[in-house]
C-alpha atoms as a PDB file:
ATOM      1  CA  UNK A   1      44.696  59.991 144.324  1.00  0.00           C
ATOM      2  CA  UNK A   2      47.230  63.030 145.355  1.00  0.00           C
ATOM      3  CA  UNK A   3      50.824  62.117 145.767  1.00  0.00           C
ATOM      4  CA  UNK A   4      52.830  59.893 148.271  1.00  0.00           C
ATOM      5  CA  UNK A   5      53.588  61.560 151.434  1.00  0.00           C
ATOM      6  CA  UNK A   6      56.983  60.684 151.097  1.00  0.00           C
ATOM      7  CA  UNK A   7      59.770  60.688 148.384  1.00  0.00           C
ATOM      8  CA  UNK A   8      63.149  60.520 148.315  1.00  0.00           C
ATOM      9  CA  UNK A   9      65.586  62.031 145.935  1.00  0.00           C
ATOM     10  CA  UNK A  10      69.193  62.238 144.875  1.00  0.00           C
ATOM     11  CA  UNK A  11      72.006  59.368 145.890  1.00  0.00           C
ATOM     12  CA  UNK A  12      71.415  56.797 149.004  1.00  0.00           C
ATOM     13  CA  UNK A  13      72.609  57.989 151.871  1.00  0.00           C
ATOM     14  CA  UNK A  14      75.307  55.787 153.315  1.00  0.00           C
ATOM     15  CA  UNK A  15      74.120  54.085 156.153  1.00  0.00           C
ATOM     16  CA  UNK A  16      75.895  54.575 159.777  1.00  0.00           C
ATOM     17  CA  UNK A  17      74.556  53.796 163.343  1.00  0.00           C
ATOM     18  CA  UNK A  18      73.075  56.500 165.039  1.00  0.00           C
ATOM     19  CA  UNK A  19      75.040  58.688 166.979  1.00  0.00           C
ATOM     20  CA  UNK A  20      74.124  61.675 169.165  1.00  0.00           C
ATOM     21  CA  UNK A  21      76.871  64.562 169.367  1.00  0.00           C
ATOM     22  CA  UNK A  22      78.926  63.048 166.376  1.00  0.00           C
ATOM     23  CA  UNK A  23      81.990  65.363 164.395  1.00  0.00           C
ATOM     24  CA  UNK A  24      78.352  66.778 162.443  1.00  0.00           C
ATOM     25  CA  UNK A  25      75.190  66.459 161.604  1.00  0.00           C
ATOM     26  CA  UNK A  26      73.999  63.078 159.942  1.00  0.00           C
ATOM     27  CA  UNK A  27      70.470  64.148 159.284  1.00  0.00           C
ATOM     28  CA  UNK A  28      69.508  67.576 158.846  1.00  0.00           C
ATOM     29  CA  UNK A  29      65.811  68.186 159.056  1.00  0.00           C
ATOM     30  CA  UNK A  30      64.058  71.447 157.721  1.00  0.00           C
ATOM     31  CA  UNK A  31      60.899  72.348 157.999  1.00  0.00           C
ATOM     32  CA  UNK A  32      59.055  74.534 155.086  1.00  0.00           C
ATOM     33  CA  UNK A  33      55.707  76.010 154.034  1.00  0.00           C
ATOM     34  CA  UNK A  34      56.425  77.925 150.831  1.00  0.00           C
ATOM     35  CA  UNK A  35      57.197  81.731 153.167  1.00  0.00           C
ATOM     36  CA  UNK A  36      60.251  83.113 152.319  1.00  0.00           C
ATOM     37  CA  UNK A  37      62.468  82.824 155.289  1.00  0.00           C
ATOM     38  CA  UNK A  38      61.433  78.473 154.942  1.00  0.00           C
ATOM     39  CA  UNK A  39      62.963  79.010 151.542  1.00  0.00           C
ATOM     40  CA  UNK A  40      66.019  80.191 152.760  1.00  0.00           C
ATOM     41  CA  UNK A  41      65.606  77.879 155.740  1.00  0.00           C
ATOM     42  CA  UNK A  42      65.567  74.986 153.011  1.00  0.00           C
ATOM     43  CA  UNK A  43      68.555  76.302 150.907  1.00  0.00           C
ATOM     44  CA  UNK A  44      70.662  76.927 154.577  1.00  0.00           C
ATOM     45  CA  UNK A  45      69.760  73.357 155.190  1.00  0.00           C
ATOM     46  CA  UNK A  46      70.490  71.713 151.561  1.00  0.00           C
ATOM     47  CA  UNK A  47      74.082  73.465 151.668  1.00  0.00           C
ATOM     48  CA  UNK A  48      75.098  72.286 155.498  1.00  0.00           C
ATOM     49  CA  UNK A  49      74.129  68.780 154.623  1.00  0.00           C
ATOM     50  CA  UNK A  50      75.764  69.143 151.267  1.00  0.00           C
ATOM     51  CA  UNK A  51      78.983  70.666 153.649  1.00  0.00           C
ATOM     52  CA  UNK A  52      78.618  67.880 155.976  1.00  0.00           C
ATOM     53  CA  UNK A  53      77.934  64.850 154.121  1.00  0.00           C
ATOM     54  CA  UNK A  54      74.503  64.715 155.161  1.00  0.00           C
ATOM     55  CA  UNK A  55      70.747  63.652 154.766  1.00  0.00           C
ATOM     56  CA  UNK A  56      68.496  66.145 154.178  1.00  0.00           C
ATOM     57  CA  UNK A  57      65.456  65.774 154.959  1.00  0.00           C
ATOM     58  CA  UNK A  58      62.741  68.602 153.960  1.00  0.00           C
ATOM     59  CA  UNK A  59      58.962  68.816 155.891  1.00  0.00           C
ATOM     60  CA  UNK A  60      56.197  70.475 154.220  1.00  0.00           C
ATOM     61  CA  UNK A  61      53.017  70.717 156.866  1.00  0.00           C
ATOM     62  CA  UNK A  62      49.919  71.364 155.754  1.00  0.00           C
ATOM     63  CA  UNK A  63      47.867  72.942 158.663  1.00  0.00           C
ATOM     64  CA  UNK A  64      44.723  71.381 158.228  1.00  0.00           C
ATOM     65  CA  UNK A  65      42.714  74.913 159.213  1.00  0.00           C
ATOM     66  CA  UNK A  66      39.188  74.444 160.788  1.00  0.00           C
ATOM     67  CA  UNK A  67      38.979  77.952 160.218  1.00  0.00           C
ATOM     68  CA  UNK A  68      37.679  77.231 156.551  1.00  0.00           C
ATOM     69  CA  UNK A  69      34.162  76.174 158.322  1.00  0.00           C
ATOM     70  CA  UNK A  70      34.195  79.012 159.900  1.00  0.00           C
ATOM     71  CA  UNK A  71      35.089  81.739 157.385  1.00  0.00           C
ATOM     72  CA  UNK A  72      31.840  82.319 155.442  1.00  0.00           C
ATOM     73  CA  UNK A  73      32.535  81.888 151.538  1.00  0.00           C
ATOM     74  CA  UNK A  74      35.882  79.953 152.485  1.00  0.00           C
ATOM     75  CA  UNK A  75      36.004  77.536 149.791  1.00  0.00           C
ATOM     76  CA  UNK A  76      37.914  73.952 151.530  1.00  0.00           C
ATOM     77  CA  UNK A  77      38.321  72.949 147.947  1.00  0.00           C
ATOM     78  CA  UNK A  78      40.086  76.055 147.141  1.00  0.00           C
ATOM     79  CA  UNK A  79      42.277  75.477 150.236  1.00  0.00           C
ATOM     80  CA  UNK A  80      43.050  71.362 148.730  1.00  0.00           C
ATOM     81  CA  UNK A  81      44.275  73.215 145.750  1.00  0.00           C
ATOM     82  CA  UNK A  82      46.462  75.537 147.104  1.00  0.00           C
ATOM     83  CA  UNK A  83      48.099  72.921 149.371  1.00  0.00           C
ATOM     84  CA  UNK A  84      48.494  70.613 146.889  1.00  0.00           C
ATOM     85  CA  UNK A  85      50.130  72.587 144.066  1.00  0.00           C
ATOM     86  CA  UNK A  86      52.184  73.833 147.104  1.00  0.00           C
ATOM     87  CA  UNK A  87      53.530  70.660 147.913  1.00  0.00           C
ATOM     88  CA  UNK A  88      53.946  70.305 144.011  1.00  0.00           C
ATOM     89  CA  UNK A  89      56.130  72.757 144.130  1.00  0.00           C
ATOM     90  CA  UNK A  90      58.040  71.923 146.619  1.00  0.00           C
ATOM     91  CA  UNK A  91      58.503  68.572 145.377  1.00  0.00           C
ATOM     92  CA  UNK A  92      59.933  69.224 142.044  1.00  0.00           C
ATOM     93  CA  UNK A  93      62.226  71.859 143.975  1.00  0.00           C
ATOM     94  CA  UNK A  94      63.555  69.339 146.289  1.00  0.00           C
ATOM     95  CA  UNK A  95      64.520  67.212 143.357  1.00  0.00           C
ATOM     96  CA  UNK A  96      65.842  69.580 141.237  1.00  0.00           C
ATOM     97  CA  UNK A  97      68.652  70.568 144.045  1.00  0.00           C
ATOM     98  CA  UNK A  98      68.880  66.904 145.594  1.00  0.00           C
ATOM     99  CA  UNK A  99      69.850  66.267 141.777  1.00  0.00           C
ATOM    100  CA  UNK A 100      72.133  69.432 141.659  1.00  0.00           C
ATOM    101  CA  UNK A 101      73.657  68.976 144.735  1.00  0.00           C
ATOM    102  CA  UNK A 102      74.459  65.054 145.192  1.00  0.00           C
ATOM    103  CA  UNK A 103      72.603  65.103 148.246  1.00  0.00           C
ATOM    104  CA  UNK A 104      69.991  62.430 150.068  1.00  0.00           C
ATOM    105  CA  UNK A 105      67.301  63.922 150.350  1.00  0.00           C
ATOM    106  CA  UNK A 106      63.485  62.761 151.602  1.00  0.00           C
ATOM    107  CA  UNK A 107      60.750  65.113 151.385  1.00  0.00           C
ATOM    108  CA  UNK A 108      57.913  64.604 153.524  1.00  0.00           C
ATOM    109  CA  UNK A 109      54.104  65.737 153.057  1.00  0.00           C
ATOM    110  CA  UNK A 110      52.474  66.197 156.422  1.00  0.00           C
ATOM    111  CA  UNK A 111      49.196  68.098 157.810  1.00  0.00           C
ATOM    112  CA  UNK A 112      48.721  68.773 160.847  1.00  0.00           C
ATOM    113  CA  UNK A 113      49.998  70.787 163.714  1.00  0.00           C
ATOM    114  CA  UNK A 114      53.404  72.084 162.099  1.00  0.00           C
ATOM    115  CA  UNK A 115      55.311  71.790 165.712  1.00  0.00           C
ATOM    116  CA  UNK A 116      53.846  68.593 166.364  1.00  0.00           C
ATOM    117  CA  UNK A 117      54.684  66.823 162.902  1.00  0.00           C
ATOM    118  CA  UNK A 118      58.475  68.483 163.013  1.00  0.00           C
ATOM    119  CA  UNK A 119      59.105  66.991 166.346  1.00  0.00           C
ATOM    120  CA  UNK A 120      57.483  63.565 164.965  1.00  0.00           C
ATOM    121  CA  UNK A 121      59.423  64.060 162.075  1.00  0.00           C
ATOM    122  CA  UNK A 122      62.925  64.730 164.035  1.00  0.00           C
ATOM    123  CA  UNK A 123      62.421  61.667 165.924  1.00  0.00           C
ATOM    124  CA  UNK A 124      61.146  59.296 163.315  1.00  0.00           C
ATOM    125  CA  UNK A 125      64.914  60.619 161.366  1.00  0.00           C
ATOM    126  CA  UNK A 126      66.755  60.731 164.089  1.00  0.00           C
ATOM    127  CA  UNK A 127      67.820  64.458 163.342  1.00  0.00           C
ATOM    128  CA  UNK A 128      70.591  65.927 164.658  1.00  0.00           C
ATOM    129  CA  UNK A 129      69.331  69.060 163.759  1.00  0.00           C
ATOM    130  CA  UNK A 130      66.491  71.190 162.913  1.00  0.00           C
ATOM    131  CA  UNK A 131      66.376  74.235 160.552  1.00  0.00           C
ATOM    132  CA  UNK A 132      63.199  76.119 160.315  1.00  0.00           C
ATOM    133  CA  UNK A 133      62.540  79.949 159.026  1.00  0.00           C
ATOM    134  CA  UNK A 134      61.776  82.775 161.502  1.00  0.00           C
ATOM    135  CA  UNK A 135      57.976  83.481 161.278  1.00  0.00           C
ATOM    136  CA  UNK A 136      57.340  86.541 159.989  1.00  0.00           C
ATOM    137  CA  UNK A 137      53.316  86.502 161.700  1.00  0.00           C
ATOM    138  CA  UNK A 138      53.136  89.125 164.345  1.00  0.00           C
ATOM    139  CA  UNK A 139      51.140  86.900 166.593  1.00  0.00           C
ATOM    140  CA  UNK A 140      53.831  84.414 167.227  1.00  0.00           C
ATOM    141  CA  UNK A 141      55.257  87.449 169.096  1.00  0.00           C
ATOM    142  CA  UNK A 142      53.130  86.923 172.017  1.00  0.00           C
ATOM    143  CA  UNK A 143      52.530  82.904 171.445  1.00  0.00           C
ATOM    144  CA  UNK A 144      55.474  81.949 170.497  1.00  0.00           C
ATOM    145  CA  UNK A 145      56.580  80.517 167.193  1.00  0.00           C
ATOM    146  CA  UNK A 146      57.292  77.229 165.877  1.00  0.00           C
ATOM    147  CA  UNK A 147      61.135  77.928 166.192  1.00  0.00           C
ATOM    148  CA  UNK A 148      60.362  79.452 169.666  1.00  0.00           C
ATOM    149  CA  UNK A 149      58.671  75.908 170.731  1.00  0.00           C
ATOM    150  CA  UNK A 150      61.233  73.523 169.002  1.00  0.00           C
ATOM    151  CA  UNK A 151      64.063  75.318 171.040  1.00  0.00           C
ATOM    152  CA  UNK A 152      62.066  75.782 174.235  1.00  0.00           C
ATOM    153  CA  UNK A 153      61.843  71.135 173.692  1.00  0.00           C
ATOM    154  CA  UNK A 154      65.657  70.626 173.617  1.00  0.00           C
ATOM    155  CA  UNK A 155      65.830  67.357 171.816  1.00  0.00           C
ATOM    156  CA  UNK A 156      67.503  69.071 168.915  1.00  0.00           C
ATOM    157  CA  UNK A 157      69.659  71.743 168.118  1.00  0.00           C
ATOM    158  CA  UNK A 158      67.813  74.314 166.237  1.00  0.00           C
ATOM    159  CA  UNK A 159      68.538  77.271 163.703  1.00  0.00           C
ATOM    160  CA  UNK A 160      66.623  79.785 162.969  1.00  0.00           C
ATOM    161  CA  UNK A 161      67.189  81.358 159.436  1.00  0.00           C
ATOM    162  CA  UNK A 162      65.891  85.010 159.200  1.00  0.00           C
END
C-alpha cells in the first residue's frame, strides 16, 4: 500500500471565510513535478505564503503515460518506481520547509492530466493563486504549456517562475 494522497504539514492554518480579491493570498497553490523551474516554483510559493500568512498548498501530478504500452522494453514497473520515490521526495521536502518555515502546508499526490488536476486542485482549495514553473519542453512551444492553459482559464491569478 503506497502512501496517502494527501498530507498536511506544519501549524493549522487559521480558518477564515473565503474571500475572492482579499489584502493577499489565503491559499497559495503550486504545482510541481521534480524539474527545476517547479523547484523554484515551490520555494517562490513556500516564501509568498510564508510573506503573506498563507496556506500552501503543493501538487505533485503523476501523468499516468500510456506511452509505456507503447514504447517497446518500457518497463510500467520501472515507471511506479520512479513516481513513487518522486513523490517521496517531495514529501519529506515539503515537511522539512513546512517545519522550517511555520507554514500550513498540504501536499497533494495526484495522476492524471497535470492541467486538469491543478485546476481541480485550485478549486477544491479555493486558491487565490497558482504558481507553477515555466516548462522547459520545446513542444509546449507550439501546444501550449500548462502555465500557458491555466492563464488562458482565468479563474486564478497565475505566476510563472522561470
Amino acid at each position: 500500500m503506497g502512501a496517502p494522497d494527501r498530507e498536511e504539514y506544519g501549524p493549522r492554518s487559521r480558518p477564515l471565510p473565503f474571500e475572492r480579491g482579499t489584502d493577499g493570498p489565503r491559499v497559495v497553490l503550486v504545482g510541481v513535478d521534480g524539474t527545476r523551474t517547479s523547484e523554484r516554483a515551490g520555494w517562490y510559493a513556500a516564501g509568498l505564503a510564508r510573506r503573506q500568512g498563507a496556506a500552501l498548498v503543493v501538487v505533485f501530478v503523476s501523468s499516468a503515460s500510456g506511452l509505456t504500452a507503447l514504447v517497446p522494453g518500457m518497463d510500467a514497473g520501472a515507471v511506479q518506481r520512479t513516481h513513487d520515490e518522486l513523490a517521496e521526495e517531495l514529501r519529506r521536502e515539503c515537511r522539512r520547509g513546512a517545519e522550517e518555515l511555520g507554514l500550513p502546508l498540504t501536499f497533494l499526490c495526484r495522476r492524471g492530466d497535470a492541467y486538469g488536476e491543478l485546476c481541480a486542485a485550485a478549486d477544491e482549495f479555493q486558491a487565490d493563486m497558482v504558481v507553477v514553473g515555466a516548462s522547459e519542453q520545446a513542444g509546449h512551444r507550439l501546444v501550449g504549456s500548462v502555465a500557458t492553459r491555466l492563464v488562458r482559464t482565468g479563474r486564478w491569478p497565475v505566476v510563472v517562475v522561470p
